[in-house]
Protein backbone atom coordinates (compact mmCIF):
# COMPACT_ATOMS: atom_id res chain seq x y z
CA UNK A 1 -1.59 0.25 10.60
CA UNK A 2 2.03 2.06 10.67
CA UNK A 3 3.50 -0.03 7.77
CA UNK A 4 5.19 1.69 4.50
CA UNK A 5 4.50 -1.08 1.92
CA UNK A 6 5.77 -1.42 -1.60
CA UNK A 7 3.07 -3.31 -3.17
CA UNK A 8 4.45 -5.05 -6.51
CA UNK A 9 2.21 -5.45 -8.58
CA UNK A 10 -0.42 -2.73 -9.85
CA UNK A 11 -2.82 -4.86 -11.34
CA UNK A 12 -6.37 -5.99 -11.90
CA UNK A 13 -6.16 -8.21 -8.42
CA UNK A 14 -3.00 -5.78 -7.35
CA UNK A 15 -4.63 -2.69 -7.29
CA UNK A 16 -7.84 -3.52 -5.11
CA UNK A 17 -6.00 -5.20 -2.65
CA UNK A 18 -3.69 -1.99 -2.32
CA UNK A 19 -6.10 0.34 -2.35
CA UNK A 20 -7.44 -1.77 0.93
CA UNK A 21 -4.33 -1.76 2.60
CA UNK A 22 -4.37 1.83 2.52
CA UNK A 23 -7.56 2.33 3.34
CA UNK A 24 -6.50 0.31 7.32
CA UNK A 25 -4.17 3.40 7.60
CA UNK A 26 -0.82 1.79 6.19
CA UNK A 27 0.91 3.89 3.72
CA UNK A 28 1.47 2.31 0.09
CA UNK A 29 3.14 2.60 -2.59
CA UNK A 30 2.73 0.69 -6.20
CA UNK A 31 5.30 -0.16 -7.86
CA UNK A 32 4.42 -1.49 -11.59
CA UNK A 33 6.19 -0.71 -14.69
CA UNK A 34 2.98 0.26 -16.58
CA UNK A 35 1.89 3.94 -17.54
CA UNK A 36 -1.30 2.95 -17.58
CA UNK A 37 -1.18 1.05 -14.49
CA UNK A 38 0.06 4.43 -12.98
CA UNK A 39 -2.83 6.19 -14.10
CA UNK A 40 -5.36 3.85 -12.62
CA UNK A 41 -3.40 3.75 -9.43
CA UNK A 42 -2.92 7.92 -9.21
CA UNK A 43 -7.10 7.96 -9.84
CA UNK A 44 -7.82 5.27 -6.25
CA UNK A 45 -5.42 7.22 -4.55
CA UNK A 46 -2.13 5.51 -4.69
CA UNK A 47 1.18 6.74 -5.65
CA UNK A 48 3.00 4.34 -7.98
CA UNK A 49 6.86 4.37 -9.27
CA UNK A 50 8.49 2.02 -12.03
CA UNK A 51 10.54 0.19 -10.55
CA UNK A 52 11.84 -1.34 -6.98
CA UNK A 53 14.72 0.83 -6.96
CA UNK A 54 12.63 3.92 -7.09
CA UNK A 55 11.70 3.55 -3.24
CA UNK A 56 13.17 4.18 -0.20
CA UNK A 57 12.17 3.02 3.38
CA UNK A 58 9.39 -0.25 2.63
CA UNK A 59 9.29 -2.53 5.49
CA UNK A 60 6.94 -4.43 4.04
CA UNK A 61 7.03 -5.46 0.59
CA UNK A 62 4.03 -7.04 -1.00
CA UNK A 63 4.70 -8.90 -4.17
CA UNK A 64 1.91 -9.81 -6.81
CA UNK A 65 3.57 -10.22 -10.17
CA UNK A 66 2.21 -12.36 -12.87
CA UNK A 67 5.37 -14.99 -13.57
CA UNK A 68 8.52 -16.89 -11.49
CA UNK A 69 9.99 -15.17 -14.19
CA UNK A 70 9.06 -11.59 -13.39
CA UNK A 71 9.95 -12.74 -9.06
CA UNK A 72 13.23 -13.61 -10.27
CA UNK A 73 13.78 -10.29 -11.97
CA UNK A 74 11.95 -8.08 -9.25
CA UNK A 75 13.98 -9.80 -6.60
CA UNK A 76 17.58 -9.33 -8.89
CA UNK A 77 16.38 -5.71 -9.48
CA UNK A 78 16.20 -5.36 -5.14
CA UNK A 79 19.44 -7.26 -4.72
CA UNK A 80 21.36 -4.78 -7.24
CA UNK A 81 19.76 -1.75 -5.53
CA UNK A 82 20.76 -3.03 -1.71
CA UNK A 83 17.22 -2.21 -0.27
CA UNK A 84 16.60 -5.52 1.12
CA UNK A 85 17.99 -5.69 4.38
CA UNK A 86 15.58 -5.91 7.45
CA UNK A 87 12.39 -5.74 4.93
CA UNK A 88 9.79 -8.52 5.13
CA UNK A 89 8.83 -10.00 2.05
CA UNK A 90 5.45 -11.30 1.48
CA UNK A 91 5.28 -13.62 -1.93
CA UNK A 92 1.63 -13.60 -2.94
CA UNK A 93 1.71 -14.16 -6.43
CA UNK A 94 1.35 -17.67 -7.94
CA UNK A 95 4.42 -18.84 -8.82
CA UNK A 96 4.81 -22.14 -7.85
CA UNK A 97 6.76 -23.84 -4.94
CA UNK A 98 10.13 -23.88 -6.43
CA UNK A 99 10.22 -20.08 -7.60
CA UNK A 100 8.89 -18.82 -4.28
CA UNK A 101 11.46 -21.27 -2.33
CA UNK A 102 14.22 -20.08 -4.45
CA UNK A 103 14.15 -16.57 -4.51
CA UNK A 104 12.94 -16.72 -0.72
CA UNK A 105 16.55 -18.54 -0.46
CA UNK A 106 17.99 -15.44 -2.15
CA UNK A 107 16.52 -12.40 -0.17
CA UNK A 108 16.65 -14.26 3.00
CA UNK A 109 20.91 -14.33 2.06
CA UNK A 110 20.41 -10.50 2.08
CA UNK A 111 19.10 -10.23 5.12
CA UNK A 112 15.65 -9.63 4.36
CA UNK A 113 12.53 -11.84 5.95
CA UNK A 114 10.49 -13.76 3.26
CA UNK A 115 7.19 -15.67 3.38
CA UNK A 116 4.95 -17.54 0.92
CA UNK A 117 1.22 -15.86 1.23
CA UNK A 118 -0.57 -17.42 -2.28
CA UNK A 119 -4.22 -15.71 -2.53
CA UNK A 120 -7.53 -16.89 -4.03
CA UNK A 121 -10.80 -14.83 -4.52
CA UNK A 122 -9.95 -12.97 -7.53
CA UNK A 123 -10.85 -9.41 -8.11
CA UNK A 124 -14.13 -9.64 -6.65
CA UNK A 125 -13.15 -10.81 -3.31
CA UNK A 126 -10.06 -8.71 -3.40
CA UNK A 127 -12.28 -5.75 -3.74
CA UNK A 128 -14.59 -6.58 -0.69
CA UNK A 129 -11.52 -7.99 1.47
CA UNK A 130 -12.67 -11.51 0.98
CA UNK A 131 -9.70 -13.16 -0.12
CA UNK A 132 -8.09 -16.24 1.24
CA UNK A 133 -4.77 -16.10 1.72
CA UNK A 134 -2.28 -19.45 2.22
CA UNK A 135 0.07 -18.07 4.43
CA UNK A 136 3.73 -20.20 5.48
CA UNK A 137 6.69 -19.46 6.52
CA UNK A 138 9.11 -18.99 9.92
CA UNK A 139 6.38 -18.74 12.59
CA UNK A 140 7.60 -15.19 13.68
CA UNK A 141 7.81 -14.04 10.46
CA UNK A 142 4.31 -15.47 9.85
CA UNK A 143 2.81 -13.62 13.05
CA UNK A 144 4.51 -10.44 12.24
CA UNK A 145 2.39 -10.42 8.65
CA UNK A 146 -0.68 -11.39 9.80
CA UNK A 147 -1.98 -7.76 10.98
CA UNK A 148 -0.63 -6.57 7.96
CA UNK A 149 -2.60 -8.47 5.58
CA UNK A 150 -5.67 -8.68 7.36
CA UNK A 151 -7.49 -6.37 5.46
CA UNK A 152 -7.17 -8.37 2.40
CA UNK A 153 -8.97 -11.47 3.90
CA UNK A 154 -8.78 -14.46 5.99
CA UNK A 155 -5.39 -15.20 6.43
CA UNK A 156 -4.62 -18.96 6.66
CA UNK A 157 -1.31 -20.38 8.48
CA UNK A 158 -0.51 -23.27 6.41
CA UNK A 159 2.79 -24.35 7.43
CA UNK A 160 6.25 -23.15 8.51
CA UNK A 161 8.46 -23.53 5.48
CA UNK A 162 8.81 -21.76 2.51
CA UNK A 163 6.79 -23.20 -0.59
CA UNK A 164 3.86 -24.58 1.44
CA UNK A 165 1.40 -22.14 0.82
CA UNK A 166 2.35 -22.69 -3.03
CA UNK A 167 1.65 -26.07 -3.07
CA UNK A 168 -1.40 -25.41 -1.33
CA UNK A 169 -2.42 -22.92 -4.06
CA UNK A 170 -1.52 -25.42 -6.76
CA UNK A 171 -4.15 -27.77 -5.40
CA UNK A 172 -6.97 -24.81 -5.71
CA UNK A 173 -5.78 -23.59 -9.28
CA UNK A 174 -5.95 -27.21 -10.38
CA UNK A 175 -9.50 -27.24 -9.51
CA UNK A 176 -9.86 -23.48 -10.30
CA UNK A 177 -8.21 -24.93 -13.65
CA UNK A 178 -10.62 -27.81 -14.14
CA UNK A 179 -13.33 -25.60 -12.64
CA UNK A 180 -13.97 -23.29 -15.74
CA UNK A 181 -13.29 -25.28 -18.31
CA UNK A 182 -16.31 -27.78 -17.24
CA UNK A 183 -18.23 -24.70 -16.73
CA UNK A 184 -17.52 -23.86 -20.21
CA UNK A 185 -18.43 -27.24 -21.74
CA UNK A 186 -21.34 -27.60 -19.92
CA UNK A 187 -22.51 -23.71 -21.30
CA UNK A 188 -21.59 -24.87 -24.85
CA UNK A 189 -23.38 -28.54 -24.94
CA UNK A 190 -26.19 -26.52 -23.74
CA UNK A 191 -26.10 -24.39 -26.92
CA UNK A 192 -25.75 -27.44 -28.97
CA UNK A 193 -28.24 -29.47 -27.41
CA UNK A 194 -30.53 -26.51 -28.86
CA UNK A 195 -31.12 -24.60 -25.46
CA UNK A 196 -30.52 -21.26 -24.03
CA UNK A 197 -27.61 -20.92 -22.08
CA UNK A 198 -28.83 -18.15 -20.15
CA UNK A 199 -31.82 -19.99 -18.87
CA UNK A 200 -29.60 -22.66 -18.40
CA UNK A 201 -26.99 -21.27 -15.59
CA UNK A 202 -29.85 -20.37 -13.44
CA UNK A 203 -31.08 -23.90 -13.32
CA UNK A 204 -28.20 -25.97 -12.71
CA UNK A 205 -26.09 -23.48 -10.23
CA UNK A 206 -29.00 -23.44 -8.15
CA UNK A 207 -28.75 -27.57 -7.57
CA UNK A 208 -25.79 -29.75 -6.58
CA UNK A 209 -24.00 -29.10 -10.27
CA UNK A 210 -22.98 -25.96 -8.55
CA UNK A 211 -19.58 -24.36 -8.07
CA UNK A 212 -18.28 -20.86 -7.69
CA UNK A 213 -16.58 -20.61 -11.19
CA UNK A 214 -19.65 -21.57 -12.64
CA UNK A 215 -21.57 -19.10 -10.75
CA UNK A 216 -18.47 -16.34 -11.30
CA UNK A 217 -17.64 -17.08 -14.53
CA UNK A 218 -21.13 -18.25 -15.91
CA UNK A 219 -22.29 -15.19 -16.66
CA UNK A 220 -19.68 -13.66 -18.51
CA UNK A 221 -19.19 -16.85 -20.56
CA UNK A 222 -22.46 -15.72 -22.00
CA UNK A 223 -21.84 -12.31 -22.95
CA UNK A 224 -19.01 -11.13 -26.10
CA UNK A 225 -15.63 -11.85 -26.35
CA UNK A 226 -15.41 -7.96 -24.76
CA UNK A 227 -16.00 -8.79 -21.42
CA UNK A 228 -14.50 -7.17 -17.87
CA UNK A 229 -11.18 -9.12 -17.83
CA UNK A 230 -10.25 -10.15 -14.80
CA UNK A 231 -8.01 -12.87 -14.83
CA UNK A 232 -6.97 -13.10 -18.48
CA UNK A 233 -6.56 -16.71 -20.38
CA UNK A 234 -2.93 -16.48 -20.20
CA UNK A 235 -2.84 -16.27 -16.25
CA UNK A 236 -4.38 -19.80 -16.65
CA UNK A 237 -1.49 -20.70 -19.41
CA UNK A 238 0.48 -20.06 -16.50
CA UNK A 239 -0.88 -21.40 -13.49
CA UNK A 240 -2.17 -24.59 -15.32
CA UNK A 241 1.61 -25.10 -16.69
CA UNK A 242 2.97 -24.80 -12.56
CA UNK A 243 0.29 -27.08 -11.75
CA UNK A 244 1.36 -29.68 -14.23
CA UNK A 245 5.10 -28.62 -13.68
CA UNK A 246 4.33 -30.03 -10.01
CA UNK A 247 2.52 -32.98 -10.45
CA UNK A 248 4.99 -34.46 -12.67
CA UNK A 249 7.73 -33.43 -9.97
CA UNK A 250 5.71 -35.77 -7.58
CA UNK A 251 4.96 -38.29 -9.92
CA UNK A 252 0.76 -37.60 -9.72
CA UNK A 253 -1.83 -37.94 -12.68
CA UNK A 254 -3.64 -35.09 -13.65
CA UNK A 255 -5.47 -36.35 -16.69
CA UNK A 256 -8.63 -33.68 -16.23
CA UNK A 257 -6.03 -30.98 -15.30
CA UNK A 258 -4.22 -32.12 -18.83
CA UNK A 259 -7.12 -31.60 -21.03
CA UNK A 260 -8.42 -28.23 -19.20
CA UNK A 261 -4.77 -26.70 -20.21
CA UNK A 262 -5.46 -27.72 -23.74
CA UNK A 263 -8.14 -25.46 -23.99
CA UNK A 264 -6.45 -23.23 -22.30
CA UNK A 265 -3.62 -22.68 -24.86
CA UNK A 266 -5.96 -23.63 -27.69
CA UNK A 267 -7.70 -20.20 -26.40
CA UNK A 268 -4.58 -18.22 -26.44
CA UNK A 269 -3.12 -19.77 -29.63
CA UNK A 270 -6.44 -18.28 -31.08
CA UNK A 271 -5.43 -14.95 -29.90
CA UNK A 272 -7.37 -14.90 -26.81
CA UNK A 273 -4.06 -14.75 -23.99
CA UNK A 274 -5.58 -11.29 -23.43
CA UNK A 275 -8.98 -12.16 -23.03
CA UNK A 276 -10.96 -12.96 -20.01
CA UNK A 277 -10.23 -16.53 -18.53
CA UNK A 278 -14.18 -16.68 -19.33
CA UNK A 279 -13.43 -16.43 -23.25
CA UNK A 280 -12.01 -20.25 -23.02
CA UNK A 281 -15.74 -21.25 -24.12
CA UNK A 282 -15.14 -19.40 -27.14
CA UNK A 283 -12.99 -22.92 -28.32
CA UNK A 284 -15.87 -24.94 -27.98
CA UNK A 285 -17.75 -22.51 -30.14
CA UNK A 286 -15.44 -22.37 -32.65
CA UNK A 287 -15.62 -26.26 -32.74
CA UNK A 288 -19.23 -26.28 -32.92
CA UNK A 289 -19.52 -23.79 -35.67
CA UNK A 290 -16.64 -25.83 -37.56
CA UNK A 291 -18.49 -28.84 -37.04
CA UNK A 292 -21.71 -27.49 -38.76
């Protein structure tokens, strides 16, 4: 691979998938605002700067911020520095259909070629190249990325327009949503019901109460509030507020996907944003000990 690719983004999901595109020969750069962030990046090998502005000569750039918030200011921060012109954007945060469709709108104005490419694996499938990846947009922009992300997974075309690939990935963070929040309640009735939770998993992930955030998550819902984060409670603030966000734009009931963001912000009003997605449990134990 010839590409020079800004890659946006220097996080726990950012960096792995970064360090794979370099590894198929394309040269990257980070760019994250983070002095940490740089640190981790300068010890796998790749070169990070602060800020969009910093870098010359990207064709590709590869965006994996956390908010539509932080999109809107990366993509103001490109506009202001006039680097846009004849790049390819790829949008592979989550950031909901309306974000990615309106600052698409605004970089394809300055010349620049933008597509929606949503992902879904988390950090241990961006690690092994495993991901999924909901790719839409114009079909030659589409077939020009494809190569180029490759490495990262199994790259699915999903549709031709802008925002289709998000609205694809707000029907999997729904259930991803959903997903570990039963996971958790199922771990914590165990506890209650005066079992062991860790005998427990084994038992009903190996039969058809199985799913892959059980299996995933499972684990670490059983160790200390200390755990590996890899997708913190407050991503899940997030993504279960765009999936809400766009249900009520198409006039859809989510009733399970309502009371799964409820724990979700009961987890980070309890200081847990920072947490590990896995620490949601923690509110049912905190009920349960209340309750006693």
């Amino acid at each position: 691979m010839t590409e020079h690719i800004a890659f946006v983004g220097i996080g726990a999901i950012g960096l792995p998938m970064a360090v794979r595109l370099a590894g198929a020969g394309a040269d990257v750069t980070g760019v994250d605002p983070f002095p940490a962030t740089h640190e981790r990046a300068a010890a796998a090998g790749i070169r990070v700067v602060s800020g969009i502005a910093d870098l010359d000569g990207a064709t590709t750039v590869i965006v994996m911020v956390a908010t539509p918030g932080q999109l809107a200011e990366l993509v103001d921060a490109a506009l202001a520095a006039g680097t846009t012109a004849g790049q390819t954007w790829v949008i592979m945060s989550t950031v909901g259909p309306a974000s990615a469709i309106e600052q698409g709108e605004r970089l394809r104005r300055a010349d620049a070629r933008v597509v929606d490419a949503p992902v879904t694996g988390g950090v241990a499938r961006a690690r092994t190249g495993e991901l999924t990846i909901f790719l839409s947009g114009d079909p030659a922009d589409a077939d020009r990325v494809v190569p180029v992300l490759a490495p990262l997974g199994d790259v699915k075309l999903v549709g031709s327009s802008l925002g289709e690939g998000q609205s694809i990935k707000v029907v999997n963070q729904h259930l991803c949503a959903v997903h570990i929040v039963a996971a958790a309640e199922s771990l914590a009735l165990a506890e209650s019901l005066g079992l062991d939770p860790a005998q427990v998993l084994p038992l009903v992930e190996a039969g058809a109460a199985a799913s892959w955030m059980l299996s995933d998550r499972g684990p670490r819902m059983l160790g200390d509030t200390d755990v590996e984060v890899t997708s913190q409670i407050n991503i899940f603030v997030k993504d279960s507020g765009l999936v809400a966000d766009a249900a009520r734009g198409a006039d859809a009931e989510t009733p399970l996907l309502d009371a799964a963001r409820a724990r979700y912000l009961a987890a980070a009003d309890a200081g847990l944003g920072a947490r590990d997605d896995s620490r949601v449990i923690e509110t049912y134990a905190r009920a349960t000990a209340h309750a006693r």
